[in-house]
PDBML (XML) file of the C-alpha atoms, coordinates in Angstrom:
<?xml version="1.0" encoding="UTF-8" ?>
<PDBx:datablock datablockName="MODEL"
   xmlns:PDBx="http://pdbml.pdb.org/schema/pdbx-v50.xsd"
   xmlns:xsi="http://www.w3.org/2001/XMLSchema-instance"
   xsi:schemaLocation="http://pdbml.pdb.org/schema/pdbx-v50.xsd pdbx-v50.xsd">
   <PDBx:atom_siteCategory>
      <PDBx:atom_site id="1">
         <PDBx:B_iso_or_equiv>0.00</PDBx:B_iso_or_equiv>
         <PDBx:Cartn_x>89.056</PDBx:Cartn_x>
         <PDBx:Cartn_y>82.823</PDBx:Cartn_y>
         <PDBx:Cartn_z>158.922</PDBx:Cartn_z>
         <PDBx:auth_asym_id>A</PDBx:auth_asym_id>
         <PDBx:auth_atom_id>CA</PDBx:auth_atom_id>
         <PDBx:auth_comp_id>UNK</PDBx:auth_comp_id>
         <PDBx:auth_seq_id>1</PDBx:auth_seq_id>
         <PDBx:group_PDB>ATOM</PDBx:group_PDB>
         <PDBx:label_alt_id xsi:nil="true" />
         <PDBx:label_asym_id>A</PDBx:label_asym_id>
         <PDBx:label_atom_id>CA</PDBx:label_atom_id>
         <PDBx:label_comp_id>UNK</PDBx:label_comp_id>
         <PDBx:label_entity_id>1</PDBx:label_entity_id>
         <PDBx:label_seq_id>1</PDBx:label_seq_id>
         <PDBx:occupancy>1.00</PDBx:occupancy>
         <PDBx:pdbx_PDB_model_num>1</PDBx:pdbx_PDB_model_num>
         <PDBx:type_symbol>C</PDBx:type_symbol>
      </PDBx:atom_site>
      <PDBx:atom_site id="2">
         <PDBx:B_iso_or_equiv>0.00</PDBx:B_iso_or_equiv>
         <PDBx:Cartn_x>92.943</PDBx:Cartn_x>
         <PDBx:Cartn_y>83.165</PDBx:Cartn_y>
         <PDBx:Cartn_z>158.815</PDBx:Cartn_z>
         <PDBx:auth_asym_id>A</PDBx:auth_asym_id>
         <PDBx:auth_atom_id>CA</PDBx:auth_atom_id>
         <PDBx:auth_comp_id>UNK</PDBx:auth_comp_id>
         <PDBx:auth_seq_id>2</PDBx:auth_seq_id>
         <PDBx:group_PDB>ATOM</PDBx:group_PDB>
         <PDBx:label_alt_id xsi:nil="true" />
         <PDBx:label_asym_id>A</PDBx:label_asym_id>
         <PDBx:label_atom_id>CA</PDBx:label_atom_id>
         <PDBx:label_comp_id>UNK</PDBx:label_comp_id>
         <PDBx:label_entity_id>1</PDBx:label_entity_id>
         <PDBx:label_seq_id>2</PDBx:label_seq_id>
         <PDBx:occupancy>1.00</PDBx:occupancy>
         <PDBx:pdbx_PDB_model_num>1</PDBx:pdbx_PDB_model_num>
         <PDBx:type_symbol>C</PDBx:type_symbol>
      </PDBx:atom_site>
      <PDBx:atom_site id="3">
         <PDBx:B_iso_or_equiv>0.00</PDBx:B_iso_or_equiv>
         <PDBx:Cartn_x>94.570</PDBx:Cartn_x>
         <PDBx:Cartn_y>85.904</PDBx:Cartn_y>
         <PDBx:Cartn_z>157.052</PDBx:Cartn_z>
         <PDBx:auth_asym_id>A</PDBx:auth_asym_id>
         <PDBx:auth_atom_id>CA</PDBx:auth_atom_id>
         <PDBx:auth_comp_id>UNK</PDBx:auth_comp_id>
         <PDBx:auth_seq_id>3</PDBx:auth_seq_id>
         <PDBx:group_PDB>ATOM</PDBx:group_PDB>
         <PDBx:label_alt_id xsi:nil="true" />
         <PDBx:label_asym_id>A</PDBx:label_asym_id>
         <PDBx:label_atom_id>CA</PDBx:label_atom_id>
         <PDBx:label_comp_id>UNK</PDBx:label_comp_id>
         <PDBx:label_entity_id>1</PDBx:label_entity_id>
         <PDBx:label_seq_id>3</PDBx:label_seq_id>
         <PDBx:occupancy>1.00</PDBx:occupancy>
         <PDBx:pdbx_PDB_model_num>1</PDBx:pdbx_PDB_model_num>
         <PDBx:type_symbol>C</PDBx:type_symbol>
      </PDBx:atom_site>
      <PDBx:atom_site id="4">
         <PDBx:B_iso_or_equiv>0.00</PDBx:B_iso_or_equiv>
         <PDBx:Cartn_x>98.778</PDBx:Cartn_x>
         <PDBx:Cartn_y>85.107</PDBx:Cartn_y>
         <PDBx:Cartn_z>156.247</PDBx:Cartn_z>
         <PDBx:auth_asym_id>A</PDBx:auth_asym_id>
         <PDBx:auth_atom_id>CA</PDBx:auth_atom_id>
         <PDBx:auth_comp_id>UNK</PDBx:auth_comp_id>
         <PDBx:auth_seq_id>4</PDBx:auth_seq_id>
         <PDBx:group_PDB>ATOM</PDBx:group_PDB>
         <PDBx:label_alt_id xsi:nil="true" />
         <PDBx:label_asym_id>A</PDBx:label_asym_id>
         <PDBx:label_atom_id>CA</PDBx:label_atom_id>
         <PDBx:label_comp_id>UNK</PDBx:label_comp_id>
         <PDBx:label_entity_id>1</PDBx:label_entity_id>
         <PDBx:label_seq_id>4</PDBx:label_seq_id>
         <PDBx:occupancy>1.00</PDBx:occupancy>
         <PDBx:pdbx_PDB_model_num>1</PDBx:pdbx_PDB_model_num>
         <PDBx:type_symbol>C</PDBx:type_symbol>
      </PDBx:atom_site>
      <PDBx:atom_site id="5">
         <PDBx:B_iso_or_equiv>0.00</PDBx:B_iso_or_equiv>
         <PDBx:Cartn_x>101.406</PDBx:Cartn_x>
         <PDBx:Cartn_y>86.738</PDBx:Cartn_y>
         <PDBx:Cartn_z>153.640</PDBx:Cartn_z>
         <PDBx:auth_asym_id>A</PDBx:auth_asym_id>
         <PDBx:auth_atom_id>CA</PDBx:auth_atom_id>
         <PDBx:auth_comp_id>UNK</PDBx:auth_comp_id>
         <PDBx:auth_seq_id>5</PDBx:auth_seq_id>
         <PDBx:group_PDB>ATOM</PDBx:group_PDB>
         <PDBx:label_alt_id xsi:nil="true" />
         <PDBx:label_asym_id>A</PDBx:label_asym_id>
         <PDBx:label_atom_id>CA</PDBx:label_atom_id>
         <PDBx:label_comp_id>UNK</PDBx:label_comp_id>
         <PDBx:label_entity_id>1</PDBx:label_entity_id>
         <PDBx:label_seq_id>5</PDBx:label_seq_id>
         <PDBx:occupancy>1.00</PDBx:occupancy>
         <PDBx:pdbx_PDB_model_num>1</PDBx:pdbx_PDB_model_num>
         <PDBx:type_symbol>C</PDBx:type_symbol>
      </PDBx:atom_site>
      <PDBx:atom_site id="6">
         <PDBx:B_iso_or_equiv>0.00</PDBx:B_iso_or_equiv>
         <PDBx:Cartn_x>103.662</PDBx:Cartn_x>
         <PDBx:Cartn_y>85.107</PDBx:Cartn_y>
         <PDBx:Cartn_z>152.449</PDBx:Cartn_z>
         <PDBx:auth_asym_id>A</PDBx:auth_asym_id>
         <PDBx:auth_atom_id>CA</PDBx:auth_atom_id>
         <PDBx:auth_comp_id>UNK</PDBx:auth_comp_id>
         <PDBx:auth_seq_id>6</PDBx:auth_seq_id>
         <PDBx:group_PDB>ATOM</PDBx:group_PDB>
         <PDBx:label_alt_id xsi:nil="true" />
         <PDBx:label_asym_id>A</PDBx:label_asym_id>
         <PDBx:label_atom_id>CA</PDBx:label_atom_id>
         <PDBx:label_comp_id>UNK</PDBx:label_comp_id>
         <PDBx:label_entity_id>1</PDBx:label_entity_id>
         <PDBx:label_seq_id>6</PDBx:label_seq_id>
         <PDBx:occupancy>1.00</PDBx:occupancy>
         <PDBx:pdbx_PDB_model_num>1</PDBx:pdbx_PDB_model_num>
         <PDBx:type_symbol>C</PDBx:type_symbol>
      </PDBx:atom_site>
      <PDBx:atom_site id="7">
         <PDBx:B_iso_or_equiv>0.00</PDBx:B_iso_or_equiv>
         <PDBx:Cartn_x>106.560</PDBx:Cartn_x>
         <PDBx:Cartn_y>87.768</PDBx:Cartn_y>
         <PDBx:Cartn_z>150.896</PDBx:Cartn_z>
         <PDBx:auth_asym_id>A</PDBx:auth_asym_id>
         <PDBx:auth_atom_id>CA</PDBx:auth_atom_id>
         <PDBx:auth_comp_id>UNK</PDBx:auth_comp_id>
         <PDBx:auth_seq_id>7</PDBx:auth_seq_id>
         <PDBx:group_PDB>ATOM</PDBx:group_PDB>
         <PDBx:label_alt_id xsi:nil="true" />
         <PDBx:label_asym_id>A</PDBx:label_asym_id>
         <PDBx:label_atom_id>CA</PDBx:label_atom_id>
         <PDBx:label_comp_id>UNK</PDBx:label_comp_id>
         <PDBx:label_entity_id>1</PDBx:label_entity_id>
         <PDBx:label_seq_id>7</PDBx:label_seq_id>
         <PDBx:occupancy>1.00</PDBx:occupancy>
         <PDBx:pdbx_PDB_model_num>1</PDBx:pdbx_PDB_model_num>
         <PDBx:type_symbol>C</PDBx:type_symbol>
      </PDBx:atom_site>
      <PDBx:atom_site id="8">
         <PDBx:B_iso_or_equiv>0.00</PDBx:B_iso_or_equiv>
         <PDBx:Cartn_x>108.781</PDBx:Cartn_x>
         <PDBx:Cartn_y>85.890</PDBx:Cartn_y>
         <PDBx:Cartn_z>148.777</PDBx:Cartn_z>
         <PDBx:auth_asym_id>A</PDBx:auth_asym_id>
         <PDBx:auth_atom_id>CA</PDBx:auth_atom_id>
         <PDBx:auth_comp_id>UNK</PDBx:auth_comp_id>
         <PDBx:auth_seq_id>8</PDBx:auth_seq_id>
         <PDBx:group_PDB>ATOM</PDBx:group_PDB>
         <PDBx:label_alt_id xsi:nil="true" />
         <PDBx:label_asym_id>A</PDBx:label_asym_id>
         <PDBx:label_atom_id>CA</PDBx:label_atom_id>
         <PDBx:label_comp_id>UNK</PDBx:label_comp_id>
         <PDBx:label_entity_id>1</PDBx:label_entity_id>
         <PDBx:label_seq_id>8</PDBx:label_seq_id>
         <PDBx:occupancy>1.00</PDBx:occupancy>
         <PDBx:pdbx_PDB_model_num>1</PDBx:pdbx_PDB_model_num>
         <PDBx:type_symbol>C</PDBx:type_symbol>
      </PDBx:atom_site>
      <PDBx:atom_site id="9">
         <PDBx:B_iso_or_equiv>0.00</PDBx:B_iso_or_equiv>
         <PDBx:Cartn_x>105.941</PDBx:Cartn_x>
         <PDBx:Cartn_y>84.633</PDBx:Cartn_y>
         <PDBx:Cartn_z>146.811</PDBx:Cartn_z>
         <PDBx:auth_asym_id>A</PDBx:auth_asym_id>
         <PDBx:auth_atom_id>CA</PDBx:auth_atom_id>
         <PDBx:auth_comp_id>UNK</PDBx:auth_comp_id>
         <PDBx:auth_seq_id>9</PDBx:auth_seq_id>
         <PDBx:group_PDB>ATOM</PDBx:group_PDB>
         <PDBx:label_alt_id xsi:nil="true" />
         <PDBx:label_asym_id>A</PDBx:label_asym_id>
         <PDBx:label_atom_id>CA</PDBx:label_atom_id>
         <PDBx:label_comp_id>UNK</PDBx:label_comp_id>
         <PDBx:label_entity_id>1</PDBx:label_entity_id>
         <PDBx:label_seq_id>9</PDBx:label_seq_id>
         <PDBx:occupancy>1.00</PDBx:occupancy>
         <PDBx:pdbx_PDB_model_num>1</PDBx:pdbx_PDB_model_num>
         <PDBx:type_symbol>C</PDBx:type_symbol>
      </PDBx:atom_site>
      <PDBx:atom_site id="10">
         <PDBx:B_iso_or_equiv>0.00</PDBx:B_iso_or_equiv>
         <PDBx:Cartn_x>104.226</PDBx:Cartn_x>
         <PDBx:Cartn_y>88.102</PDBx:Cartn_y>
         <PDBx:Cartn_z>147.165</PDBx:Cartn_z>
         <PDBx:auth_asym_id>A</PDBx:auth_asym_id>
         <PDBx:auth_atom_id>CA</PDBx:auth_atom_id>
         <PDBx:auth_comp_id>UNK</PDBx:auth_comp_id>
         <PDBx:auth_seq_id>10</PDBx:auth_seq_id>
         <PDBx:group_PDB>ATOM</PDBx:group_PDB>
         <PDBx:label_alt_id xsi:nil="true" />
         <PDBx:label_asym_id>A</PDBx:label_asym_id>
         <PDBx:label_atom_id>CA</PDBx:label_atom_id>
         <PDBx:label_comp_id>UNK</PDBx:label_comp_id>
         <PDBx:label_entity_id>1</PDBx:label_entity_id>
         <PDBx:label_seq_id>10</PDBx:label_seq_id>
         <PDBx:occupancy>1.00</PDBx:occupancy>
         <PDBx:pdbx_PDB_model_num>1</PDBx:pdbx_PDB_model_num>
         <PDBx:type_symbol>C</PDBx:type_symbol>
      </PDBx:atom_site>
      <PDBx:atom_site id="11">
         <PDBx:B_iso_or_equiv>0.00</PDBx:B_iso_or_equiv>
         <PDBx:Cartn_x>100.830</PDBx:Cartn_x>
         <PDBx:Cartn_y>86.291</PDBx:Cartn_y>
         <PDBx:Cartn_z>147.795</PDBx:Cartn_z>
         <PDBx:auth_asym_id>A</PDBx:auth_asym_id>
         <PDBx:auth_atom_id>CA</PDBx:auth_atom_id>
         <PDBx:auth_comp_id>UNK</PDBx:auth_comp_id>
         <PDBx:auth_seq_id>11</PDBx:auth_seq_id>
         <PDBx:group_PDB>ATOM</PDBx:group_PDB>
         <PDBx:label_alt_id xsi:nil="true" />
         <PDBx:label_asym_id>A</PDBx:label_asym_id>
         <PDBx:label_atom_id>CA</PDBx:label_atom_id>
         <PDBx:label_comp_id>UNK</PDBx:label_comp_id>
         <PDBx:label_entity_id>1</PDBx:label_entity_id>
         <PDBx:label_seq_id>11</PDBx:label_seq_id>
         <PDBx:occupancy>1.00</PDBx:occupancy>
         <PDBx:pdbx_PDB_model_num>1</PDBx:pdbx_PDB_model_num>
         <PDBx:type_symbol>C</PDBx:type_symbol>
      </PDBx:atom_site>
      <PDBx:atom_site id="12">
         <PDBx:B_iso_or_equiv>0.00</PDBx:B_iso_or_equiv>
         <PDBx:Cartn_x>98.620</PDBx:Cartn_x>
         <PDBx:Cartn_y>86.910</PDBx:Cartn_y>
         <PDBx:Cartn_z>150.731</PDBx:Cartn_z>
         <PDBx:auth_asym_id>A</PDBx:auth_asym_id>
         <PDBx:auth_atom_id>CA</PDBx:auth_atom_id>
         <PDBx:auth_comp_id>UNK</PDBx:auth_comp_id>
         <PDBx:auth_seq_id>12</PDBx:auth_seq_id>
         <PDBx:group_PDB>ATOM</PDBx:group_PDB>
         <PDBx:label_alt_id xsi:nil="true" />
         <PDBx:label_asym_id>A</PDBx:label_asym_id>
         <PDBx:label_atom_id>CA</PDBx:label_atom_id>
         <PDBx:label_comp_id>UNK</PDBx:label_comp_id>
         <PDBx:label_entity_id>1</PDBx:label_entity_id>
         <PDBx:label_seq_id>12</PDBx:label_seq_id>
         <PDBx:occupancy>1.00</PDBx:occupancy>
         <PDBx:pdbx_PDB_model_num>1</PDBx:pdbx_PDB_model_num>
         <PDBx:type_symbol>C</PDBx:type_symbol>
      </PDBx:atom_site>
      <PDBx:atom_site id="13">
         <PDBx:B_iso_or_equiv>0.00</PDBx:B_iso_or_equiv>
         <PDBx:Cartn_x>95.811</PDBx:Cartn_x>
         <PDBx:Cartn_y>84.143</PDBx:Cartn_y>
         <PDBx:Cartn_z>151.238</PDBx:Cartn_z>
         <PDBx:auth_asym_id>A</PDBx:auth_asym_id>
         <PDBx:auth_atom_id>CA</PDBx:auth_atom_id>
         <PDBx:auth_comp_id>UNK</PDBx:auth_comp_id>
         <PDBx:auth_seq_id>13</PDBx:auth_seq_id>
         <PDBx:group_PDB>ATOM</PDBx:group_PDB>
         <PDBx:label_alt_id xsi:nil="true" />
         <PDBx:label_asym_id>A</PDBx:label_asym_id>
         <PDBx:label_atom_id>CA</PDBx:label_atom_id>
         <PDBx:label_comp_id>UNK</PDBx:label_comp_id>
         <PDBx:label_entity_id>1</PDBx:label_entity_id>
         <PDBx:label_seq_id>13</PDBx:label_seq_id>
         <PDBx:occupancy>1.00</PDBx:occupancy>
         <PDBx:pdbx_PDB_model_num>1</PDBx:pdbx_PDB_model_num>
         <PDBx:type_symbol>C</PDBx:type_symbol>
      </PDBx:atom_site>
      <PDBx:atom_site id="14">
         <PDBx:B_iso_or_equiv>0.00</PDBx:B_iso_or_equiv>
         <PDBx:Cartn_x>92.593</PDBx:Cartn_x>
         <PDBx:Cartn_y>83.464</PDBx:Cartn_y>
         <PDBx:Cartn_z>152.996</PDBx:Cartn_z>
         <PDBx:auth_asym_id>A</PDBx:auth_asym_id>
         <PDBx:auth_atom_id>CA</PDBx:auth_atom_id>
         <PDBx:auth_comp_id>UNK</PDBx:auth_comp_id>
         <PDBx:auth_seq_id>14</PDBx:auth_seq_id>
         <PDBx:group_PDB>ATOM</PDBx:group_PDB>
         <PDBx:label_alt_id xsi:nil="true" />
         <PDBx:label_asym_id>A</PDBx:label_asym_id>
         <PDBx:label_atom_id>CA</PDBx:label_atom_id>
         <PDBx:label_comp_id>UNK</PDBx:label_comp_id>
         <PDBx:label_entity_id>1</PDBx:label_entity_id>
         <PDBx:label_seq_id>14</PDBx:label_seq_id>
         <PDBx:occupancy>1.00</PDBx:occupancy>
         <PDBx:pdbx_PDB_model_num>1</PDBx:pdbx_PDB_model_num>
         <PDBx:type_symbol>C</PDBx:type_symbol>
      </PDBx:atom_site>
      <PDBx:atom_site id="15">
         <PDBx:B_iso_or_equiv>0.00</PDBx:B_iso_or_equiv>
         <PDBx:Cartn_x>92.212</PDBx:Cartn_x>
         <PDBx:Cartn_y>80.146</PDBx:Cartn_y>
         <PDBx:Cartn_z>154.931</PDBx:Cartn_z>
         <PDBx:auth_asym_id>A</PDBx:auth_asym_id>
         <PDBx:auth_atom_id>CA</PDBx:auth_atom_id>
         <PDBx:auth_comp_id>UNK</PDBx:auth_comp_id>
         <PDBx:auth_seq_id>15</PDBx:auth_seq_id>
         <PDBx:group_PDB>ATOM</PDBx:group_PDB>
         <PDBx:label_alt_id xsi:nil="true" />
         <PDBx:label_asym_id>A</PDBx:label_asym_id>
         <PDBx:label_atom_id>CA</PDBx:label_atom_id>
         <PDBx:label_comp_id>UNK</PDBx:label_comp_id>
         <PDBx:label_entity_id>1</PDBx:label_entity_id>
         <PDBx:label_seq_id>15</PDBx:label_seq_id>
         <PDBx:occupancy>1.00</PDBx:occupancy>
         <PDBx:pdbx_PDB_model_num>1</PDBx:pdbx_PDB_model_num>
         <PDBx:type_symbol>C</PDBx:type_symbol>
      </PDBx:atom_site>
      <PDBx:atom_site id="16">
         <PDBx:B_iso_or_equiv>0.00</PDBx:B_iso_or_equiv>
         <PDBx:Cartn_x>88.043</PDBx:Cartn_x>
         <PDBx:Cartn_y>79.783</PDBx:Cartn_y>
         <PDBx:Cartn_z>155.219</PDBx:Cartn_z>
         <PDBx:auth_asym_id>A</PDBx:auth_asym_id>
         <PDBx:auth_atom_id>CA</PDBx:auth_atom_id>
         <PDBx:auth_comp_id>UNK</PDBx:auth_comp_id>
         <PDBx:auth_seq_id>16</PDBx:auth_seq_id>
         <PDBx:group_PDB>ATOM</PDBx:group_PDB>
         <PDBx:label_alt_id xsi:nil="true" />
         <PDBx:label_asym_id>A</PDBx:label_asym_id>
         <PDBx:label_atom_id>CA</PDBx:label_atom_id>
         <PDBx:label_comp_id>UNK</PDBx:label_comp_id>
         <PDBx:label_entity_id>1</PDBx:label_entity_id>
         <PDBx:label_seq_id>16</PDBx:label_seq_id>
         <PDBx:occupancy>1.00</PDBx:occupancy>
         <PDBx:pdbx_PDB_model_num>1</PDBx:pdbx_PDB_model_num>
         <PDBx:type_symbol>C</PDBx:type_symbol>
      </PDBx:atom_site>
      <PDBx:atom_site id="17">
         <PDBx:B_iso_or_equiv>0.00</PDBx:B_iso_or_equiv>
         <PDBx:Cartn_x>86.948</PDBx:Cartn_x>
         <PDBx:Cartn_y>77.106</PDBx:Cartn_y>
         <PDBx:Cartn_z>157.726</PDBx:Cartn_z>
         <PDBx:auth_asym_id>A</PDBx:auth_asym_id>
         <PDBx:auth_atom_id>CA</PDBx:auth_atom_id>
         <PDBx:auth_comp_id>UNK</PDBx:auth_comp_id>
         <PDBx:auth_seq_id>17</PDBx:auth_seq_id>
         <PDBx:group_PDB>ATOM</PDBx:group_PDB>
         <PDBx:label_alt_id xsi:nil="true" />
         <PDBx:label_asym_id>A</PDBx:label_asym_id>
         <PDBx:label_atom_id>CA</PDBx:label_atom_id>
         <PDBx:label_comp_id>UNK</PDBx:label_comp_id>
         <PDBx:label_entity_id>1</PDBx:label_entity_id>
         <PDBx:label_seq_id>17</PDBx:label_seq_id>
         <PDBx:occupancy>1.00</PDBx:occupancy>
         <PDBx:pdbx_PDB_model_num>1</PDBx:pdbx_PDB_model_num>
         <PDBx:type_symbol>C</PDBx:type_symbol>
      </PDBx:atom_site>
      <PDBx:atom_site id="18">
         <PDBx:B_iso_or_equiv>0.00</PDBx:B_iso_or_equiv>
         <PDBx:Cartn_x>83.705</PDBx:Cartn_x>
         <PDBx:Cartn_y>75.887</PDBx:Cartn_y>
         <PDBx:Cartn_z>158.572</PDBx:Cartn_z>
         <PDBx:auth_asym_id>A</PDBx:auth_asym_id>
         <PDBx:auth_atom_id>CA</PDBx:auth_atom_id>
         <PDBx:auth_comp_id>UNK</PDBx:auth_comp_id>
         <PDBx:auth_seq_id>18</PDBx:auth_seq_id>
         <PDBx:group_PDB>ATOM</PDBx:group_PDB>
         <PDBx:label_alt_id xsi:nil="true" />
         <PDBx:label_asym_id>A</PDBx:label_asym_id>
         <PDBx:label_atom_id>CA</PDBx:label_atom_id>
         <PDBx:label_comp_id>UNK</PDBx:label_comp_id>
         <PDBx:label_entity_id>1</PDBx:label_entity_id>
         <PDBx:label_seq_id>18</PDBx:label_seq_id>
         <PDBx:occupancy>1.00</PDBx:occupancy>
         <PDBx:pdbx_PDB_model_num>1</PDBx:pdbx_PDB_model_num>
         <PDBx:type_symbol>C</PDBx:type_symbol>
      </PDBx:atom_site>
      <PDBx:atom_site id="19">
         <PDBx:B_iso_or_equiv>0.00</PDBx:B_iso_or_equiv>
         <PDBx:Cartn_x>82.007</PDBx:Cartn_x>
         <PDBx:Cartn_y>77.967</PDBx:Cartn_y>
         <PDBx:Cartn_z>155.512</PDBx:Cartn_z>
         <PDBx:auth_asym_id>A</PDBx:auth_asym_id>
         <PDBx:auth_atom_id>CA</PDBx:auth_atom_id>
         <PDBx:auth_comp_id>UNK</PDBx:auth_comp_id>
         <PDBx:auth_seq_id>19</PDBx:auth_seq_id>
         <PDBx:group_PDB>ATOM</PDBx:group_PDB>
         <PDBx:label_alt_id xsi:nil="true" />
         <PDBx:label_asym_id>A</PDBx:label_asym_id>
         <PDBx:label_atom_id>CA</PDBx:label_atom_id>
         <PDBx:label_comp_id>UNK</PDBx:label_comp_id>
         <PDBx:label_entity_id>1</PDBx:label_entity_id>
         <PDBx:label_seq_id>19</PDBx:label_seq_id>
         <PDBx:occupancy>1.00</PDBx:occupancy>
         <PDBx:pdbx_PDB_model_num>1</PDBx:pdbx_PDB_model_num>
         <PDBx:type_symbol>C</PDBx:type_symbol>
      </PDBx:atom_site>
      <PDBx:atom_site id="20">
         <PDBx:B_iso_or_equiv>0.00</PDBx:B_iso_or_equiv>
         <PDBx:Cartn_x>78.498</PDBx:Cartn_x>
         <PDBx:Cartn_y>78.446</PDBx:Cartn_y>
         <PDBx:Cartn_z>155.975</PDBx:Cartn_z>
         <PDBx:auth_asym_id>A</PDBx:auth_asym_id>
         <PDBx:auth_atom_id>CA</PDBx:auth_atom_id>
         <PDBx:auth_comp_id>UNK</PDBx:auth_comp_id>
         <PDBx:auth_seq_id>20</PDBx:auth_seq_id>
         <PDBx:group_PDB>ATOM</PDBx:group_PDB>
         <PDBx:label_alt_id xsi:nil="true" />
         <PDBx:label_asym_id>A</PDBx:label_asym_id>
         <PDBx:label_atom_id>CA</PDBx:label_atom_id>
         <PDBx:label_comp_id>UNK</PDBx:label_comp_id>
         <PDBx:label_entity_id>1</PDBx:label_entity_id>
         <PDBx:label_seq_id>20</PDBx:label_seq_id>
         <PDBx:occupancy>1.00</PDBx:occupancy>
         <PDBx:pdbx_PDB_model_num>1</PDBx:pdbx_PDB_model_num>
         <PDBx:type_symbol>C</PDBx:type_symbol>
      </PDBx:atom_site>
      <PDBx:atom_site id="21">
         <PDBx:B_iso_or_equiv>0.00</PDBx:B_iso_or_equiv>
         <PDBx:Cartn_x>75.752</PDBx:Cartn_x>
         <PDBx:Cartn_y>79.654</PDBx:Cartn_y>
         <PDBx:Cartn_z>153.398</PDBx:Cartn_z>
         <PDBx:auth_asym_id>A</PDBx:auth_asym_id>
         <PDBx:auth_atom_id>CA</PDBx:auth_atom_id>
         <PDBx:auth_comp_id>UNK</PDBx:auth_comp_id>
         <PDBx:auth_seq_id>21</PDBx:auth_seq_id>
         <PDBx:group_PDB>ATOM</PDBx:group_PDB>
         <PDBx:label_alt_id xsi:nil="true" />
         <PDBx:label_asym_id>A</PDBx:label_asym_id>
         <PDBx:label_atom_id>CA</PDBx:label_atom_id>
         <PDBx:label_comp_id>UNK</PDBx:label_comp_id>
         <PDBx:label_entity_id>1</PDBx:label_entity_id>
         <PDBx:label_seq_id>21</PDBx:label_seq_id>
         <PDBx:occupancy>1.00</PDBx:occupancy>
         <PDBx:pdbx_PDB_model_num>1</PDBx:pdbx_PDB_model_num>
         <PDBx:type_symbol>C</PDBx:type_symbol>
      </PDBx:atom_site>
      <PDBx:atom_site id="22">
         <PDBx:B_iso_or_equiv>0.00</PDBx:B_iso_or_equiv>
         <PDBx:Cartn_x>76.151</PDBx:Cartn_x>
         <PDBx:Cartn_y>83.329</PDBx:Cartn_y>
         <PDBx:Cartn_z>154.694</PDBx:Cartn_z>
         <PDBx:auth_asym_id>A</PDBx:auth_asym_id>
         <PDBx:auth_atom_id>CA</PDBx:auth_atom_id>
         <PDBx:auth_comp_id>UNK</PDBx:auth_comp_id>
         <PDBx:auth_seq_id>22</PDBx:auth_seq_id>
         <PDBx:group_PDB>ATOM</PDBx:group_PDB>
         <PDBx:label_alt_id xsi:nil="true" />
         <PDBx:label_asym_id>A</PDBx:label_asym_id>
         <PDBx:label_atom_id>CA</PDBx:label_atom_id>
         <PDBx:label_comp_id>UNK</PDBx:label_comp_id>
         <PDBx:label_entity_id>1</PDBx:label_entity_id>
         <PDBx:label_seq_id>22</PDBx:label_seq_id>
         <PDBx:occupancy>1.00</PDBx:occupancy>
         <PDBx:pdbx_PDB_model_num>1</PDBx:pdbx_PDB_model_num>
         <PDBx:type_symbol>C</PDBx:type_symbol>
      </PDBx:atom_site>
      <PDBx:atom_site id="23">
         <PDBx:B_iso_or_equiv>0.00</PDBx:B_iso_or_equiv>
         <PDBx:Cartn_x>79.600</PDBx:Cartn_x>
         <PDBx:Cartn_y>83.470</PDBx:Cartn_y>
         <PDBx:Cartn_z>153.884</PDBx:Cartn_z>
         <PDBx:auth_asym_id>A</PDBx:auth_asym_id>
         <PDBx:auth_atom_id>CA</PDBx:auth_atom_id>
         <PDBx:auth_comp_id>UNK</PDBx:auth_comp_id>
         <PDBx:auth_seq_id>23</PDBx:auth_seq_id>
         <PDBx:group_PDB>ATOM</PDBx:group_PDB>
         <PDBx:label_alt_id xsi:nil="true" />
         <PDBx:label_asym_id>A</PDBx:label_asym_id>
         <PDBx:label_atom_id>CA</PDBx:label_atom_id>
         <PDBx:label_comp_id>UNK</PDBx:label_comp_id>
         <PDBx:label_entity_id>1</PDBx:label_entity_id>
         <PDBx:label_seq_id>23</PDBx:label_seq_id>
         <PDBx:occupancy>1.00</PDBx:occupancy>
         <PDBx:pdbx_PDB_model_num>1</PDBx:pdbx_PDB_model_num>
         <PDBx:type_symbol>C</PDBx:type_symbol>
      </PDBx:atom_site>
      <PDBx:atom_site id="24">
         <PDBx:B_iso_or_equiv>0.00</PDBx:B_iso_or_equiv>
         <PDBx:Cartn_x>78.744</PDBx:Cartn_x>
         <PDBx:Cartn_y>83.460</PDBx:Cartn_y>
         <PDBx:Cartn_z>149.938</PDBx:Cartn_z>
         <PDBx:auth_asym_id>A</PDBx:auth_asym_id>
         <PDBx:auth_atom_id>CA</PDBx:auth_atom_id>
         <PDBx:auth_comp_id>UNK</PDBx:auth_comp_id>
         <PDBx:auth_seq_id>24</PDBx:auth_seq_id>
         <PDBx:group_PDB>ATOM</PDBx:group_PDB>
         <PDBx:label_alt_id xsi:nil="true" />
         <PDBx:label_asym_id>A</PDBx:label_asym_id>
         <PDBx:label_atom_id>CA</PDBx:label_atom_id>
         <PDBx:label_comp_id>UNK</PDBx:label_comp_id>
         <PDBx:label_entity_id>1</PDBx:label_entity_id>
         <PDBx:label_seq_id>24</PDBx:label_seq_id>
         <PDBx:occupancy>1.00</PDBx:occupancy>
         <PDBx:pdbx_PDB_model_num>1</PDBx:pdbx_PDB_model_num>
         <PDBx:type_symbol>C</PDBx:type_symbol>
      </PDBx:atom_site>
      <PDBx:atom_site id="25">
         <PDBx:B_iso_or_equiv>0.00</PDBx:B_iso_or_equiv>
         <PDBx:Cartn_x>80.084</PDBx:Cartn_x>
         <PDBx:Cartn_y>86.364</PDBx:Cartn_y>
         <PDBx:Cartn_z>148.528</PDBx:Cartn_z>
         <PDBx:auth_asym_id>A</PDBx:auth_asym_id>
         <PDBx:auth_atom_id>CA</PDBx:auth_atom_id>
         <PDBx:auth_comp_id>UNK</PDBx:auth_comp_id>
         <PDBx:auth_seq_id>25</PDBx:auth_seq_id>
         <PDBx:group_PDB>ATOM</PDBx:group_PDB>
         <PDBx:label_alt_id xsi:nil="true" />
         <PDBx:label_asym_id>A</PDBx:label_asym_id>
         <PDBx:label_atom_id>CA</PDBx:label_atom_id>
         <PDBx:label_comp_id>UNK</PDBx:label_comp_id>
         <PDBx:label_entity_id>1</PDBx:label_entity_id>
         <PDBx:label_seq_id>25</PDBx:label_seq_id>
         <PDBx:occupancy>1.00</PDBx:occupancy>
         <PDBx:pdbx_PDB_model_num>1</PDBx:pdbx_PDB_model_num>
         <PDBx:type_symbol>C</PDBx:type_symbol>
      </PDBx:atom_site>
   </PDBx:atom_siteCategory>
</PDBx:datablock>
């Protein structure tokens, strides 16, 4: 998992690789 920001659009995102079953939520 990758956590970024990204301040002029005032949106922070989650980049989720290689999801497995656990990660269901």
């Amino acid at each position: 998992f990758t956590i970024s920001r990204d301040n002029a659009k005032n949106t922070v995102y989650l980049q989720m690789n290689n999801l497995n079953p656990e990660d269901t939520a």
